[in-house]
N, C-alpha and C. Protein backbone atom coordinates (compact mmCIF):
# COMPACT_ATOMS: atom_id res chain seq x y z
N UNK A 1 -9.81 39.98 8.32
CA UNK A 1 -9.62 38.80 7.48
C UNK A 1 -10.94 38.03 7.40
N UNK A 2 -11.43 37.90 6.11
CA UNK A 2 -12.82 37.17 6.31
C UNK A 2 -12.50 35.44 6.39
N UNK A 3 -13.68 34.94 6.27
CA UNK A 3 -13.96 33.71 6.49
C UNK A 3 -12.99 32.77 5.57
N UNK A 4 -13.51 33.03 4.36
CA UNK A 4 -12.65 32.00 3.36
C UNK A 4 -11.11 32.28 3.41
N UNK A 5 -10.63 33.30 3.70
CA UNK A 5 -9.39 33.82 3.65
C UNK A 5 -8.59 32.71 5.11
N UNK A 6 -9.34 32.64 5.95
CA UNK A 6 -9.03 31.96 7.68
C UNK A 6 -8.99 30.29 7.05
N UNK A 7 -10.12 30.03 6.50
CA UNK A 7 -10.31 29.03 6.13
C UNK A 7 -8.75 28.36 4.93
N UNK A 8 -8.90 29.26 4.05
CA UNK A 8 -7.69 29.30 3.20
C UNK A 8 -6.32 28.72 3.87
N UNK A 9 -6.02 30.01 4.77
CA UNK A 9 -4.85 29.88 5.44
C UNK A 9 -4.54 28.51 6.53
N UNK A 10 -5.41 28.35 7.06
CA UNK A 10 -5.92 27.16 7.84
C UNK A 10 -5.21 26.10 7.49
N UNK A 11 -5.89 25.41 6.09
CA UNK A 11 -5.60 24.84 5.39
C UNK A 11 -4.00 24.58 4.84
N UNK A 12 -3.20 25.99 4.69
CA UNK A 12 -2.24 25.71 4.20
C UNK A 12 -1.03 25.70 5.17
N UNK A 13 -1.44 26.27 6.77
CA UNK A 13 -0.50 25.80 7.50
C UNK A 13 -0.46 24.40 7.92
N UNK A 14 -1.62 24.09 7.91
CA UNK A 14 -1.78 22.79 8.41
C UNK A 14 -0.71 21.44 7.23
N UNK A 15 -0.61 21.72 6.15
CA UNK A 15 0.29 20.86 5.24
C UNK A 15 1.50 21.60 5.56
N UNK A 16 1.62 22.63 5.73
CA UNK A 16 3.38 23.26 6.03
C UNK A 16 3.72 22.48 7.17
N UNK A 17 2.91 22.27 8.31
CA UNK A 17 2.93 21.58 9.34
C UNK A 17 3.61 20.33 9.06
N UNK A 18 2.90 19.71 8.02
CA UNK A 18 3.09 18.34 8.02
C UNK A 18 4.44 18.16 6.94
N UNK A 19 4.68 19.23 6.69
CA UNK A 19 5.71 18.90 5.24
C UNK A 19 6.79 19.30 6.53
N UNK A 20 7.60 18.29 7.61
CA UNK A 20 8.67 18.66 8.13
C UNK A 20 10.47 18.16 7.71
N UNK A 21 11.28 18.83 8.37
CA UNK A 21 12.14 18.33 7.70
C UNK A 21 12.67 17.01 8.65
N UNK A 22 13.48 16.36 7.47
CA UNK A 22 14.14 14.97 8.49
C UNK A 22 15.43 15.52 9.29
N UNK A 23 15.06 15.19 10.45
CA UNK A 23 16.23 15.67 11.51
C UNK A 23 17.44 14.50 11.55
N UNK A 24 18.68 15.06 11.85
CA UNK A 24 19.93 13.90 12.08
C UNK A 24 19.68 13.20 12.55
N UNK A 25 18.86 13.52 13.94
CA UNK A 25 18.88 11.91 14.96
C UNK A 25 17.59 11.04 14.38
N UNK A 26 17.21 10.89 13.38
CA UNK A 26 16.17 10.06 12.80
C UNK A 26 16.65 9.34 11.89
N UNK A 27 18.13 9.57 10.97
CA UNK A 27 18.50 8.93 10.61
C UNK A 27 19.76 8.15 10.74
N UNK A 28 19.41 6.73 10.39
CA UNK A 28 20.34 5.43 11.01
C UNK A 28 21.69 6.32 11.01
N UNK A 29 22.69 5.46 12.41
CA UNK A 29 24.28 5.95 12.58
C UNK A 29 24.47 4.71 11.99
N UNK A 30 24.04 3.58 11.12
CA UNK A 30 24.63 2.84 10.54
C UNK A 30 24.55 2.94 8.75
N UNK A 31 25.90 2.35 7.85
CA UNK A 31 25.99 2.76 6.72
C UNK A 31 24.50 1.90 6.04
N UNK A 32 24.24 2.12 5.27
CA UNK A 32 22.90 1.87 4.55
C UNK A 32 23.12 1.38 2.76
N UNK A 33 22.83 0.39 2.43
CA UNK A 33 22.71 0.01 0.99
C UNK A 33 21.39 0.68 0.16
N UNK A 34 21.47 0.68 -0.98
CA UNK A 34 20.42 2.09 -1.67
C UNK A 34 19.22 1.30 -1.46
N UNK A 35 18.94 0.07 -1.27
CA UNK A 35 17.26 -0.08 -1.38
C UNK A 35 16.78 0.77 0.36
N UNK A 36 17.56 0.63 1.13
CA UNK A 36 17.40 0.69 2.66
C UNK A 36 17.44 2.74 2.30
N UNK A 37 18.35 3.20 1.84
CA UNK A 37 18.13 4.73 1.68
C UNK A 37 17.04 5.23 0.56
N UNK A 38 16.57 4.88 -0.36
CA UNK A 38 15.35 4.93 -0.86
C UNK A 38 14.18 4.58 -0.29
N UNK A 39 14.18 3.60 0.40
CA UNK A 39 12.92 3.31 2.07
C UNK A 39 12.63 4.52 2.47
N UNK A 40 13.72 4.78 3.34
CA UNK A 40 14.22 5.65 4.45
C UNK A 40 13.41 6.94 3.67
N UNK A 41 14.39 7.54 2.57
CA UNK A 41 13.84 8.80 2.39
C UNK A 41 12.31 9.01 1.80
N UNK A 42 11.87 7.60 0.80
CA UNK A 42 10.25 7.93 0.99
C UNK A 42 9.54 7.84 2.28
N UNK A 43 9.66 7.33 2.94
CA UNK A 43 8.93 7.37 4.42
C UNK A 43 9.08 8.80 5.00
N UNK A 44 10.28 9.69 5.24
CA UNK A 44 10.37 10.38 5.49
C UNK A 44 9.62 11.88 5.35
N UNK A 45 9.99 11.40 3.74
CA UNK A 45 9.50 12.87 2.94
C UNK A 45 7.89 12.48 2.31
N UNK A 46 7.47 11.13 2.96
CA UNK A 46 6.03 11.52 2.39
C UNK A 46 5.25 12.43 2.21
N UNK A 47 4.92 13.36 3.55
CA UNK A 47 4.52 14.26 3.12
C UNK A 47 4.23 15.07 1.60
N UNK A 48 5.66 15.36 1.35
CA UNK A 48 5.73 15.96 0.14
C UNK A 48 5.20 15.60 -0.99
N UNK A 49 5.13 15.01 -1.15
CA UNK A 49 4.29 13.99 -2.12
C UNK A 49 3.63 14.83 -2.61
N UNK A 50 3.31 14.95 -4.20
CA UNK A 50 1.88 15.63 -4.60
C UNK A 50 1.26 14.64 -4.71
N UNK A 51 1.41 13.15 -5.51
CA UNK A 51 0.58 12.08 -5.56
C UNK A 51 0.68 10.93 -4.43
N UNK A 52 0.27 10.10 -4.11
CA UNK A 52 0.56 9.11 -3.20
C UNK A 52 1.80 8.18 -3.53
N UNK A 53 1.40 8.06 -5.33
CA UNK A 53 2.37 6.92 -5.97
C UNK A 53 4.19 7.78 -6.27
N UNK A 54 4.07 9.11 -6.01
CA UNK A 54 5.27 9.83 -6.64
C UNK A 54 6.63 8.67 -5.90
N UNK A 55 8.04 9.01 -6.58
CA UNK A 55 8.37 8.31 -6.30
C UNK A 55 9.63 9.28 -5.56
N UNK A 56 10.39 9.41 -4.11
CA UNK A 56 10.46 10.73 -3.16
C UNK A 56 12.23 10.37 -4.17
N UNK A 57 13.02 9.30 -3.90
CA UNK A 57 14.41 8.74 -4.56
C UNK A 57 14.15 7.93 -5.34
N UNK A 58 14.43 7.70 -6.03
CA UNK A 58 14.54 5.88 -7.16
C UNK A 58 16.33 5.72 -6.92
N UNK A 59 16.79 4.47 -7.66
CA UNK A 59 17.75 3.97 -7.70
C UNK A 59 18.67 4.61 -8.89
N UNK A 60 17.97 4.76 -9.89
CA UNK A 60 18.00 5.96 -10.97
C UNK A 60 18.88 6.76 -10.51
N UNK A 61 18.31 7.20 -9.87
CA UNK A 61 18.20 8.94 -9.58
C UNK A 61 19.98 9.01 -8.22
N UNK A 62 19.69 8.15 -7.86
CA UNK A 62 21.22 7.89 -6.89
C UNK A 62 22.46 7.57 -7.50
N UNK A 63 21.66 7.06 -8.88
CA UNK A 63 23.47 7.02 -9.42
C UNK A 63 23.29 7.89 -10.47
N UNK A 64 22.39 8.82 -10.82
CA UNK A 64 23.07 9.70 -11.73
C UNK A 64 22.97 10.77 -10.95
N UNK A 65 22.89 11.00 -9.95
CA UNK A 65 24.04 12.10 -8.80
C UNK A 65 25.00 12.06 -8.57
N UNK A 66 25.31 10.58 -8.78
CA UNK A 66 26.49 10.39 -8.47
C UNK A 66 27.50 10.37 -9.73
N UNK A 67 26.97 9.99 -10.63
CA UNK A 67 27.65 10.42 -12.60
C UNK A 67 28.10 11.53 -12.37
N UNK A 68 27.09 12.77 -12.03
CA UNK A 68 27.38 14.18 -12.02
C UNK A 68 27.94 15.12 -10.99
N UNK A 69 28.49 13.81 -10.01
CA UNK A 69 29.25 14.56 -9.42
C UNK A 69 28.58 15.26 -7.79
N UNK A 70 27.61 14.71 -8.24
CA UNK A 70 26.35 15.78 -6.92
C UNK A 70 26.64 14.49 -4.94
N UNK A 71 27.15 13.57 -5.49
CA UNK A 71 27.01 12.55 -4.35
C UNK A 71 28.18 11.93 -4.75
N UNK A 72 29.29 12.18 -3.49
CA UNK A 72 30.45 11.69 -3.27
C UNK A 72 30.24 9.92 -3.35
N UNK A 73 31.01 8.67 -3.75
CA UNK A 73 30.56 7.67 -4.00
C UNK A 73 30.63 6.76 -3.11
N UNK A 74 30.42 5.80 -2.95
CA UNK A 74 29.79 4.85 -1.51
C UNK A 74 30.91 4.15 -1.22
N UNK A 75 30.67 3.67 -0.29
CA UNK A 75 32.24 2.25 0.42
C UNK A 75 31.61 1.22 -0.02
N UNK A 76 31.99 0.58 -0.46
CA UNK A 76 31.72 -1.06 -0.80
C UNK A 76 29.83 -1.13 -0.53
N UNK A 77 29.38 -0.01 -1.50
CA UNK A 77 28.18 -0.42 -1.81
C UNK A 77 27.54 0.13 -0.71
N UNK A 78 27.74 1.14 0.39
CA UNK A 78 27.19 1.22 1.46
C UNK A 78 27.17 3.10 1.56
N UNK A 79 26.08 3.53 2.05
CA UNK A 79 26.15 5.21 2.39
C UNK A 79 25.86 4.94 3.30
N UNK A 80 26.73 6.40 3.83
CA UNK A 80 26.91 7.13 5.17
C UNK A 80 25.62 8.14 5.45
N UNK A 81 25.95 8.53 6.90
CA UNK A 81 24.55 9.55 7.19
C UNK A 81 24.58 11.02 6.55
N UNK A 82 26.34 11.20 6.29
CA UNK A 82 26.53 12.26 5.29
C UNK A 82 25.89 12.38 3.95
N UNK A 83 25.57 11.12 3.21
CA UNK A 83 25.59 10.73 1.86
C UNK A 83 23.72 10.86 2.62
N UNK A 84 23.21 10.74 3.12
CA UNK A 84 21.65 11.06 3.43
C UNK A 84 21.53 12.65 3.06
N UNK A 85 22.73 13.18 4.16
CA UNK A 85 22.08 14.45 4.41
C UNK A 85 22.69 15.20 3.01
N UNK A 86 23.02 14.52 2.45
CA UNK A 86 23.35 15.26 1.21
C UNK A 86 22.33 14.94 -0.04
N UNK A 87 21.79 14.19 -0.22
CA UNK A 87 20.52 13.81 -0.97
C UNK A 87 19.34 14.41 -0.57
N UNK A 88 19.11 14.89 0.59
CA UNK A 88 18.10 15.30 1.49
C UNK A 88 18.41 17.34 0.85
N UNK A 89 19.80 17.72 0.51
CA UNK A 89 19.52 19.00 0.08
C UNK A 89 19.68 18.64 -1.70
N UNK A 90 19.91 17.56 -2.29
CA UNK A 90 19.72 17.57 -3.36
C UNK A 90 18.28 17.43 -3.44
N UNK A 91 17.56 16.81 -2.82
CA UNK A 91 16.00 16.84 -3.00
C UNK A 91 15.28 18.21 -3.12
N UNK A 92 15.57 19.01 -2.23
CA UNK A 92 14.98 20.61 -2.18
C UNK A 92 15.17 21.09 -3.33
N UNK A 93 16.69 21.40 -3.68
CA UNK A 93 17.34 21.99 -4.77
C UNK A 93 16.93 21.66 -6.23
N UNK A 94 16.42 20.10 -6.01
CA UNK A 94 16.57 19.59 -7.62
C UNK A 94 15.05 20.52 -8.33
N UNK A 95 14.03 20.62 -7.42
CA UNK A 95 12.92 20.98 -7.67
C UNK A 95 12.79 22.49 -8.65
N UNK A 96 14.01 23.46 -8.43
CA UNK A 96 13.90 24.44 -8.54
C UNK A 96 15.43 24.57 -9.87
N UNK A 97 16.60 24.12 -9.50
CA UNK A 97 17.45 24.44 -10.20
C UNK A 97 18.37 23.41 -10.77
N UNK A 98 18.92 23.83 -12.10
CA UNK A 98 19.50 23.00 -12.76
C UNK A 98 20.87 21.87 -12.41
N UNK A 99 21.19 20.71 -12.90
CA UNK A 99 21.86 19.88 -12.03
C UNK A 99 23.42 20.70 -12.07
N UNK A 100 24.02 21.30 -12.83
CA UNK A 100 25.05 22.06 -13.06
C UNK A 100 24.83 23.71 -11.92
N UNK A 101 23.73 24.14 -11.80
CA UNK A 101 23.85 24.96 -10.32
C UNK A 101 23.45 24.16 -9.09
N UNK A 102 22.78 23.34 -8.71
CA UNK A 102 23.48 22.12 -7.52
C UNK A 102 24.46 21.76 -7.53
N UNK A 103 25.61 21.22 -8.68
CA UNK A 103 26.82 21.08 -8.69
C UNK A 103 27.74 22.37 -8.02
N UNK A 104 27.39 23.41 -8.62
CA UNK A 104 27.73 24.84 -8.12
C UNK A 104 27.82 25.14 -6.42
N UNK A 105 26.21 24.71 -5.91
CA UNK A 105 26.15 25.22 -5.02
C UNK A 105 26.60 24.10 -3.54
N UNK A 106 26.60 22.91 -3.93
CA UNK A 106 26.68 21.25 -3.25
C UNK A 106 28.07 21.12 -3.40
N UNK A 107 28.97 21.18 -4.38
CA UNK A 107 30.38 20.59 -4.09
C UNK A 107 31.19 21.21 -3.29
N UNK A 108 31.11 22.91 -3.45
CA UNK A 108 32.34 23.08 -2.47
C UNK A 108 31.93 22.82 -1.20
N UNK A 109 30.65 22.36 -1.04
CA UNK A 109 30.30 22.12 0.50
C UNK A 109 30.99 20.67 0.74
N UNK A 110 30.16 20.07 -0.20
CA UNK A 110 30.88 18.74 0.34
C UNK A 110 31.93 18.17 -0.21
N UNK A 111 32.74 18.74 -1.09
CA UNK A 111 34.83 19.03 -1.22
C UNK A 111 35.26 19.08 -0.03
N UNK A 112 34.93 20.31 0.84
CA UNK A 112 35.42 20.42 2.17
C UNK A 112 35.00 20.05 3.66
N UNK A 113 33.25 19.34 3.85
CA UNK A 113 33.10 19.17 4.85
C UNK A 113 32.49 17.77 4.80
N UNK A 114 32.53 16.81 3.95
CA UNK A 114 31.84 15.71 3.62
C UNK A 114 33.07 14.69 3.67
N UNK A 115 32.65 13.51 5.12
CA UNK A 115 34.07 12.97 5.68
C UNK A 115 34.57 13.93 6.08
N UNK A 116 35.34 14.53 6.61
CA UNK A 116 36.59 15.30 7.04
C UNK A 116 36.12 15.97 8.16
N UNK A 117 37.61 15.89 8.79
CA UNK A 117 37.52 16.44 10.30
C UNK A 117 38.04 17.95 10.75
N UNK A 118 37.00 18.57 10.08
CA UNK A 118 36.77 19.96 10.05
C UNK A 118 35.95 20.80 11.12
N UNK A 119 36.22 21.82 11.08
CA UNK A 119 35.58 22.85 12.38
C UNK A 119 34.09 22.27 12.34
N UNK A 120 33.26 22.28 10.75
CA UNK A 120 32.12 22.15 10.98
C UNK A 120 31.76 20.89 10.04
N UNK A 121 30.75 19.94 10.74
CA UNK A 121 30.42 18.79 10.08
C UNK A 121 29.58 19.33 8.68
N UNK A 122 29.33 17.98 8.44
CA UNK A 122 28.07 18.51 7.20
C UNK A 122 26.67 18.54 8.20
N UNK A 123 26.45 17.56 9.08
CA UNK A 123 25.20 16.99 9.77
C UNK A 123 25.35 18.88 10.47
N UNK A 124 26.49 19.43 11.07
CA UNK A 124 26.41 21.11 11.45
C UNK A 124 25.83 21.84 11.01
N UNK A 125 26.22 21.62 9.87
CA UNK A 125 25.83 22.65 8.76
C UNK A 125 24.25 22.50 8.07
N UNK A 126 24.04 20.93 8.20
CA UNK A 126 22.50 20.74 7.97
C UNK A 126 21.45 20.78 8.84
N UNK A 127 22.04 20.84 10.37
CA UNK A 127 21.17 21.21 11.64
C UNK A 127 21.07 23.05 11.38
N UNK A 128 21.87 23.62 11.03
CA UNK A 128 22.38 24.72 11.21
C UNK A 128 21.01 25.48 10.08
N UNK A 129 20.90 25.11 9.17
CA UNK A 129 20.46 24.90 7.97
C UNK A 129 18.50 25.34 7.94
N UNK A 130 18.86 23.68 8.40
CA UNK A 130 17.16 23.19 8.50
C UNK A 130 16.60 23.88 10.00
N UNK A 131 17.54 24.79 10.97
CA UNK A 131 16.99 25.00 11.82
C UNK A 131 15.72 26.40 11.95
N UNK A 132 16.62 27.02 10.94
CA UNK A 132 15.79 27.96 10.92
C UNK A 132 14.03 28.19 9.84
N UNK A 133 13.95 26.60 10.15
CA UNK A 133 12.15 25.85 9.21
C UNK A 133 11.37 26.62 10.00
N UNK A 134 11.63 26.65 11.20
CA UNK A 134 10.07 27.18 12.21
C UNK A 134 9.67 28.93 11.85
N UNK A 135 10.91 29.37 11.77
CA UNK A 135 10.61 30.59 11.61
C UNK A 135 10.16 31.15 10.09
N UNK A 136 11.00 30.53 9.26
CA UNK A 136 10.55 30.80 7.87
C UNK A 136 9.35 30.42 7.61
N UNK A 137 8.89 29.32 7.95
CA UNK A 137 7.33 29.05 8.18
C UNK A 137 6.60 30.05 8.37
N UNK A 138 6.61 30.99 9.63
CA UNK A 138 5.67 31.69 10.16
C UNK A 138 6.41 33.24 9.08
N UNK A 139 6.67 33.03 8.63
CA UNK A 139 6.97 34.55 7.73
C UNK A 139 6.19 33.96 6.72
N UNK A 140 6.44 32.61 5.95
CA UNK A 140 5.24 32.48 4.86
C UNK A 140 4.24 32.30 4.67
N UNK A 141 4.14 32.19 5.84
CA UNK A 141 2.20 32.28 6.20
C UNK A 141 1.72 33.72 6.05
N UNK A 142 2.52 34.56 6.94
CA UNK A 142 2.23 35.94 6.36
C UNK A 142 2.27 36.32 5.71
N UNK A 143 3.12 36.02 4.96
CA UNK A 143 3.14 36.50 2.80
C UNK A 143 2.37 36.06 2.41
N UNK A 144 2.00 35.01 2.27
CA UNK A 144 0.67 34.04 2.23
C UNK A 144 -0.39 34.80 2.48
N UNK A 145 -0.36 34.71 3.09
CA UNK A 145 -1.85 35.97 3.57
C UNK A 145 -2.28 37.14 2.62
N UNK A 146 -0.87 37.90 2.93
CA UNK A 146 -0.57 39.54 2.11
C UNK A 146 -1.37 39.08 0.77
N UNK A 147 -0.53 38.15 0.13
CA UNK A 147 -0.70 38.28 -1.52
C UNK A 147 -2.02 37.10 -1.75
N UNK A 148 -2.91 36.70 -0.81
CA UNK A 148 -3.99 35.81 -1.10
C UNK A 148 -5.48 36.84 -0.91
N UNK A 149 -4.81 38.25 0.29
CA UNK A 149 -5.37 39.07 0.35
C UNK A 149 -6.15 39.90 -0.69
N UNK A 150 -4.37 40.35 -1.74
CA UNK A 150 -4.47 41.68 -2.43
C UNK A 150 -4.79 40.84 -3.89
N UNK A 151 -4.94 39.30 -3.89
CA UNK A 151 -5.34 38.94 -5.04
C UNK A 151 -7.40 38.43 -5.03
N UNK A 152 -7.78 38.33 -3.65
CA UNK A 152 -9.21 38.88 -3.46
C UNK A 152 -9.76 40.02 -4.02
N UNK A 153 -8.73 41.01 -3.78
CA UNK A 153 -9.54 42.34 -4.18
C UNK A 153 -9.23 42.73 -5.55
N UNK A 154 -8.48 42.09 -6.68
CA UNK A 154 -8.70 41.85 -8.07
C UNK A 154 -10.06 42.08 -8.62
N UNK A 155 -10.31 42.41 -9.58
CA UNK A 155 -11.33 42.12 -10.91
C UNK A 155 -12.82 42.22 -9.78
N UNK A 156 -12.50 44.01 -9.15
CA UNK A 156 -13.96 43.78 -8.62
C UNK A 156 -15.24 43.94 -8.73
N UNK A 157 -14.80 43.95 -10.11
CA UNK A 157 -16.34 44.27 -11.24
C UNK A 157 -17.00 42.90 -11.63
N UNK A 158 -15.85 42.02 -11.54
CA UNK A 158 -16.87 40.17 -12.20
C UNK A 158 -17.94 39.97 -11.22
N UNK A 159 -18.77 39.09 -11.93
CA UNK A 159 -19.38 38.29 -11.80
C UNK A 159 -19.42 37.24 -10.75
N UNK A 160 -19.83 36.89 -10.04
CA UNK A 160 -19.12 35.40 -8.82
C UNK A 160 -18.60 34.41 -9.67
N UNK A 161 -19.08 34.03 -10.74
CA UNK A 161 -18.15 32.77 -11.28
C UNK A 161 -17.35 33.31 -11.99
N UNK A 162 -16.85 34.30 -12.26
CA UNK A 162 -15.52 34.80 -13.01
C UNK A 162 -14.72 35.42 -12.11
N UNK A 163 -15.39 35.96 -11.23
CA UNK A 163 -14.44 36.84 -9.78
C UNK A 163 -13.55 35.37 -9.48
N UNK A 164 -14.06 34.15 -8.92
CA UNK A 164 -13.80 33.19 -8.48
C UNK A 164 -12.47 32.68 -9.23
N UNK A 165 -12.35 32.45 -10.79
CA UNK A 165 -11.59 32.14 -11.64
C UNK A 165 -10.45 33.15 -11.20
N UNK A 166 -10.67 34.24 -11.87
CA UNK A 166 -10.01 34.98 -12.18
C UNK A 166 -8.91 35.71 -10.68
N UNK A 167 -9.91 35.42 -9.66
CA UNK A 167 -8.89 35.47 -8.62
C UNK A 167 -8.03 34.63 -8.08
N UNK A 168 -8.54 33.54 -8.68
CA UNK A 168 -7.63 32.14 -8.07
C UNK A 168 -6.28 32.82 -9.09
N UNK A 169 -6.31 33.19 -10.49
CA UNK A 169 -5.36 32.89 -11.35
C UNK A 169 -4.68 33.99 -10.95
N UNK A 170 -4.97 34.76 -10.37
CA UNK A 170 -4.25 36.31 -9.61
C UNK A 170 -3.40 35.87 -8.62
N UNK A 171 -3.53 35.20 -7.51
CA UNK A 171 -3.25 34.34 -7.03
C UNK A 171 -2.04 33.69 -7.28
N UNK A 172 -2.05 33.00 -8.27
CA UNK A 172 -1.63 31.86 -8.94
C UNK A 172 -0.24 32.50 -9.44
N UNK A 173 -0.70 33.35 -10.12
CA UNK A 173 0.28 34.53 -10.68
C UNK A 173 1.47 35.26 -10.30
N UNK A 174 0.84 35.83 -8.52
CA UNK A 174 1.70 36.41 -7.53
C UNK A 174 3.03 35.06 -7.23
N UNK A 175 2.15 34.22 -6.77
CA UNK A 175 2.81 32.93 -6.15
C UNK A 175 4.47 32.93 -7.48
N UNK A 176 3.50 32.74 -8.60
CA UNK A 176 4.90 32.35 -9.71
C UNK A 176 5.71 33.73 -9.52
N UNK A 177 5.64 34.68 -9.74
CA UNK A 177 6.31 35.86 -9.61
C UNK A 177 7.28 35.46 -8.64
N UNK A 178 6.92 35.41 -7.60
CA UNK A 178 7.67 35.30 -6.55
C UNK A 178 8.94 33.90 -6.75
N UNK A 179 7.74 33.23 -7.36
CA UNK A 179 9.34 31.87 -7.25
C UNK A 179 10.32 32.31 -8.02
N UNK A 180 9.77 32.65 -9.28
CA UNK A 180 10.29 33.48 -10.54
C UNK A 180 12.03 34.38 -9.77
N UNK A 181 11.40 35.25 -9.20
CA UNK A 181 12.64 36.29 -8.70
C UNK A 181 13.66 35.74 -7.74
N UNK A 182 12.56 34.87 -6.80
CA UNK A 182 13.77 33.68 -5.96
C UNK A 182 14.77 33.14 -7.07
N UNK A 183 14.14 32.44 -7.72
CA UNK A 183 15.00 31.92 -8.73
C UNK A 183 16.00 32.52 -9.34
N UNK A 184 15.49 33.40 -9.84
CA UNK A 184 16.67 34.32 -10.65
C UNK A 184 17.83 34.82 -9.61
N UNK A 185 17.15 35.31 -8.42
CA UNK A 185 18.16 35.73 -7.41
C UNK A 185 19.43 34.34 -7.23
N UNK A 186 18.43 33.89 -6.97
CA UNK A 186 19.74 32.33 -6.60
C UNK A 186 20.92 32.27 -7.78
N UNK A 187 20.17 32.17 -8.95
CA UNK A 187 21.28 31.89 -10.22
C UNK A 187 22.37 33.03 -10.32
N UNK A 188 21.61 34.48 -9.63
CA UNK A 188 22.63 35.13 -9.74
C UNK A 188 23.70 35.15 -8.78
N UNK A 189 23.38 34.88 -7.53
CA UNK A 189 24.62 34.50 -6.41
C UNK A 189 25.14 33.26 -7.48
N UNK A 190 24.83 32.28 -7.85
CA UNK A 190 25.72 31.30 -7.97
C UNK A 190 26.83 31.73 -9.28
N UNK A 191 25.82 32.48 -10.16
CA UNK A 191 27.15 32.76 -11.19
C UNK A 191 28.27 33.77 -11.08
N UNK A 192 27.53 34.56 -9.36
CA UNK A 192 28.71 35.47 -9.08
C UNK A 192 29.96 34.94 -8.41
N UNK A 193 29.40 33.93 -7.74
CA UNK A 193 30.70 32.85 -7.10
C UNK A 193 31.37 31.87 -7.78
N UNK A 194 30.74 31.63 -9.00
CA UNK A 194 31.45 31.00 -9.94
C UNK A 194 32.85 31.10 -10.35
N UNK A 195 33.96 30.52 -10.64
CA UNK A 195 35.09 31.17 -10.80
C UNK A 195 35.14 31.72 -12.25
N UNK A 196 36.16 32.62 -12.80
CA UNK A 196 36.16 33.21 -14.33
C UNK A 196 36.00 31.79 -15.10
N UNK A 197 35.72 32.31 -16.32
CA UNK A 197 35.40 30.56 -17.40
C UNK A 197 37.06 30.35 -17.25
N UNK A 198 37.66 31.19 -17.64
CA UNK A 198 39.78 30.66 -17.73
C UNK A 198 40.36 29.72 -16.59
N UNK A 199 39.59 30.16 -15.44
CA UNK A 199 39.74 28.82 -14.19
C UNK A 199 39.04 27.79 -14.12
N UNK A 200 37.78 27.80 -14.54
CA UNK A 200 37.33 27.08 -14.73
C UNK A 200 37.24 25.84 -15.50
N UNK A 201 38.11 26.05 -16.94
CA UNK A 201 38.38 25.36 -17.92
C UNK A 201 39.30 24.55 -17.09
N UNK A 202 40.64 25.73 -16.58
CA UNK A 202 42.01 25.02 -15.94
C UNK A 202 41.40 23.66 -14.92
């Protein structure tokens, strides 16, 4: 592995590092009004941020989750730590897929385990969840690698200032591919669990 490649990688564990997830016991066991859960989750998820000013929840954005069904609705103006950890996987999700497959993939979870005194909590199911960050980490660093590798050895006839371009966009390329097929994979579990349109209508 040469220099820039170490250097590269370096670099991008070090923000995976910092992009962690919010754990249960960090957030309040008391119910919370939306300016206090919009705090909460920008502080949290700073990291993520591409800009400094991005904005991680708005007030917006909490009640038209809740229009659509994505966020069960509050007690007298107040959310629960459930109603966190459920915004906390609408945040991941929203990035990638449409609000009608979050609806898909978010309600029957929290139909049956959101409030209710069931085998498994939601906070279970979101420890359960988010636990396995450390390891998926260290697998995407290695993919990371693989395809930052085999997009170096691209176009090895250019020039240094076109090798340079043209490998970043090789690069660039693999990366989308990949989200590309994640993606599609996901939509296709969800429309296979979907019920027929005839139940669905019902």
């Amino acid at each position: 592995m040469d220099t820039n490649t170490k250097k590269f990688l370096s670099s991008i564990l070090e923000d995976l590092r910092k992009i962690d997830y919010v754990k249960p016991e960090d957030i309040p066991n008391i119910d919370l009004y939306m300016d206090q859960i919009t705090t909460f989750m920008d502080s949290q998820l700073a990291a993520s941020k591409r800009y400094a000013d991005d904005k991680i929840l708005t007030k917006t954005m909490i009640n038209n989750y809740a229009k659509n069904n994505l966020l069960p609705p509050p007690a007298k103006k107040k959310y629960t730590k459930e109603h966190v950890l459920t915004l906390i996987f609408i945040y991941y999700f929203k990035n990638i897929l449409s609000i009608s497959d979050i609806q898909s993939i978010l309600n029957p979870i929290t139909e049956r385990y959101f409030g209710k005194d069931a085998d498994y909590r939601l906070e279970d199911i979101y420890r359960e969840v988010f636990g396995l960050e450390h390891q998926e980490t260290q697998n995407i660093i290695k993919d990371l690698a693989k395809k930052f590798n085999t997009a170096m050895q691209t176009f090895p006839d250019a020039d240094e200032e076109d090798a340079e371009l043209l490998r970043t966009f090789s690069f660039i390329c693999m990366l989308s591919f990949d989200v590309y097929i994640k993606k599609t994979l996901i939509e296709k579990i969800i429309d296979q669990a979907a019920p027929p349109a005839s139940d669905a209508k019902k």
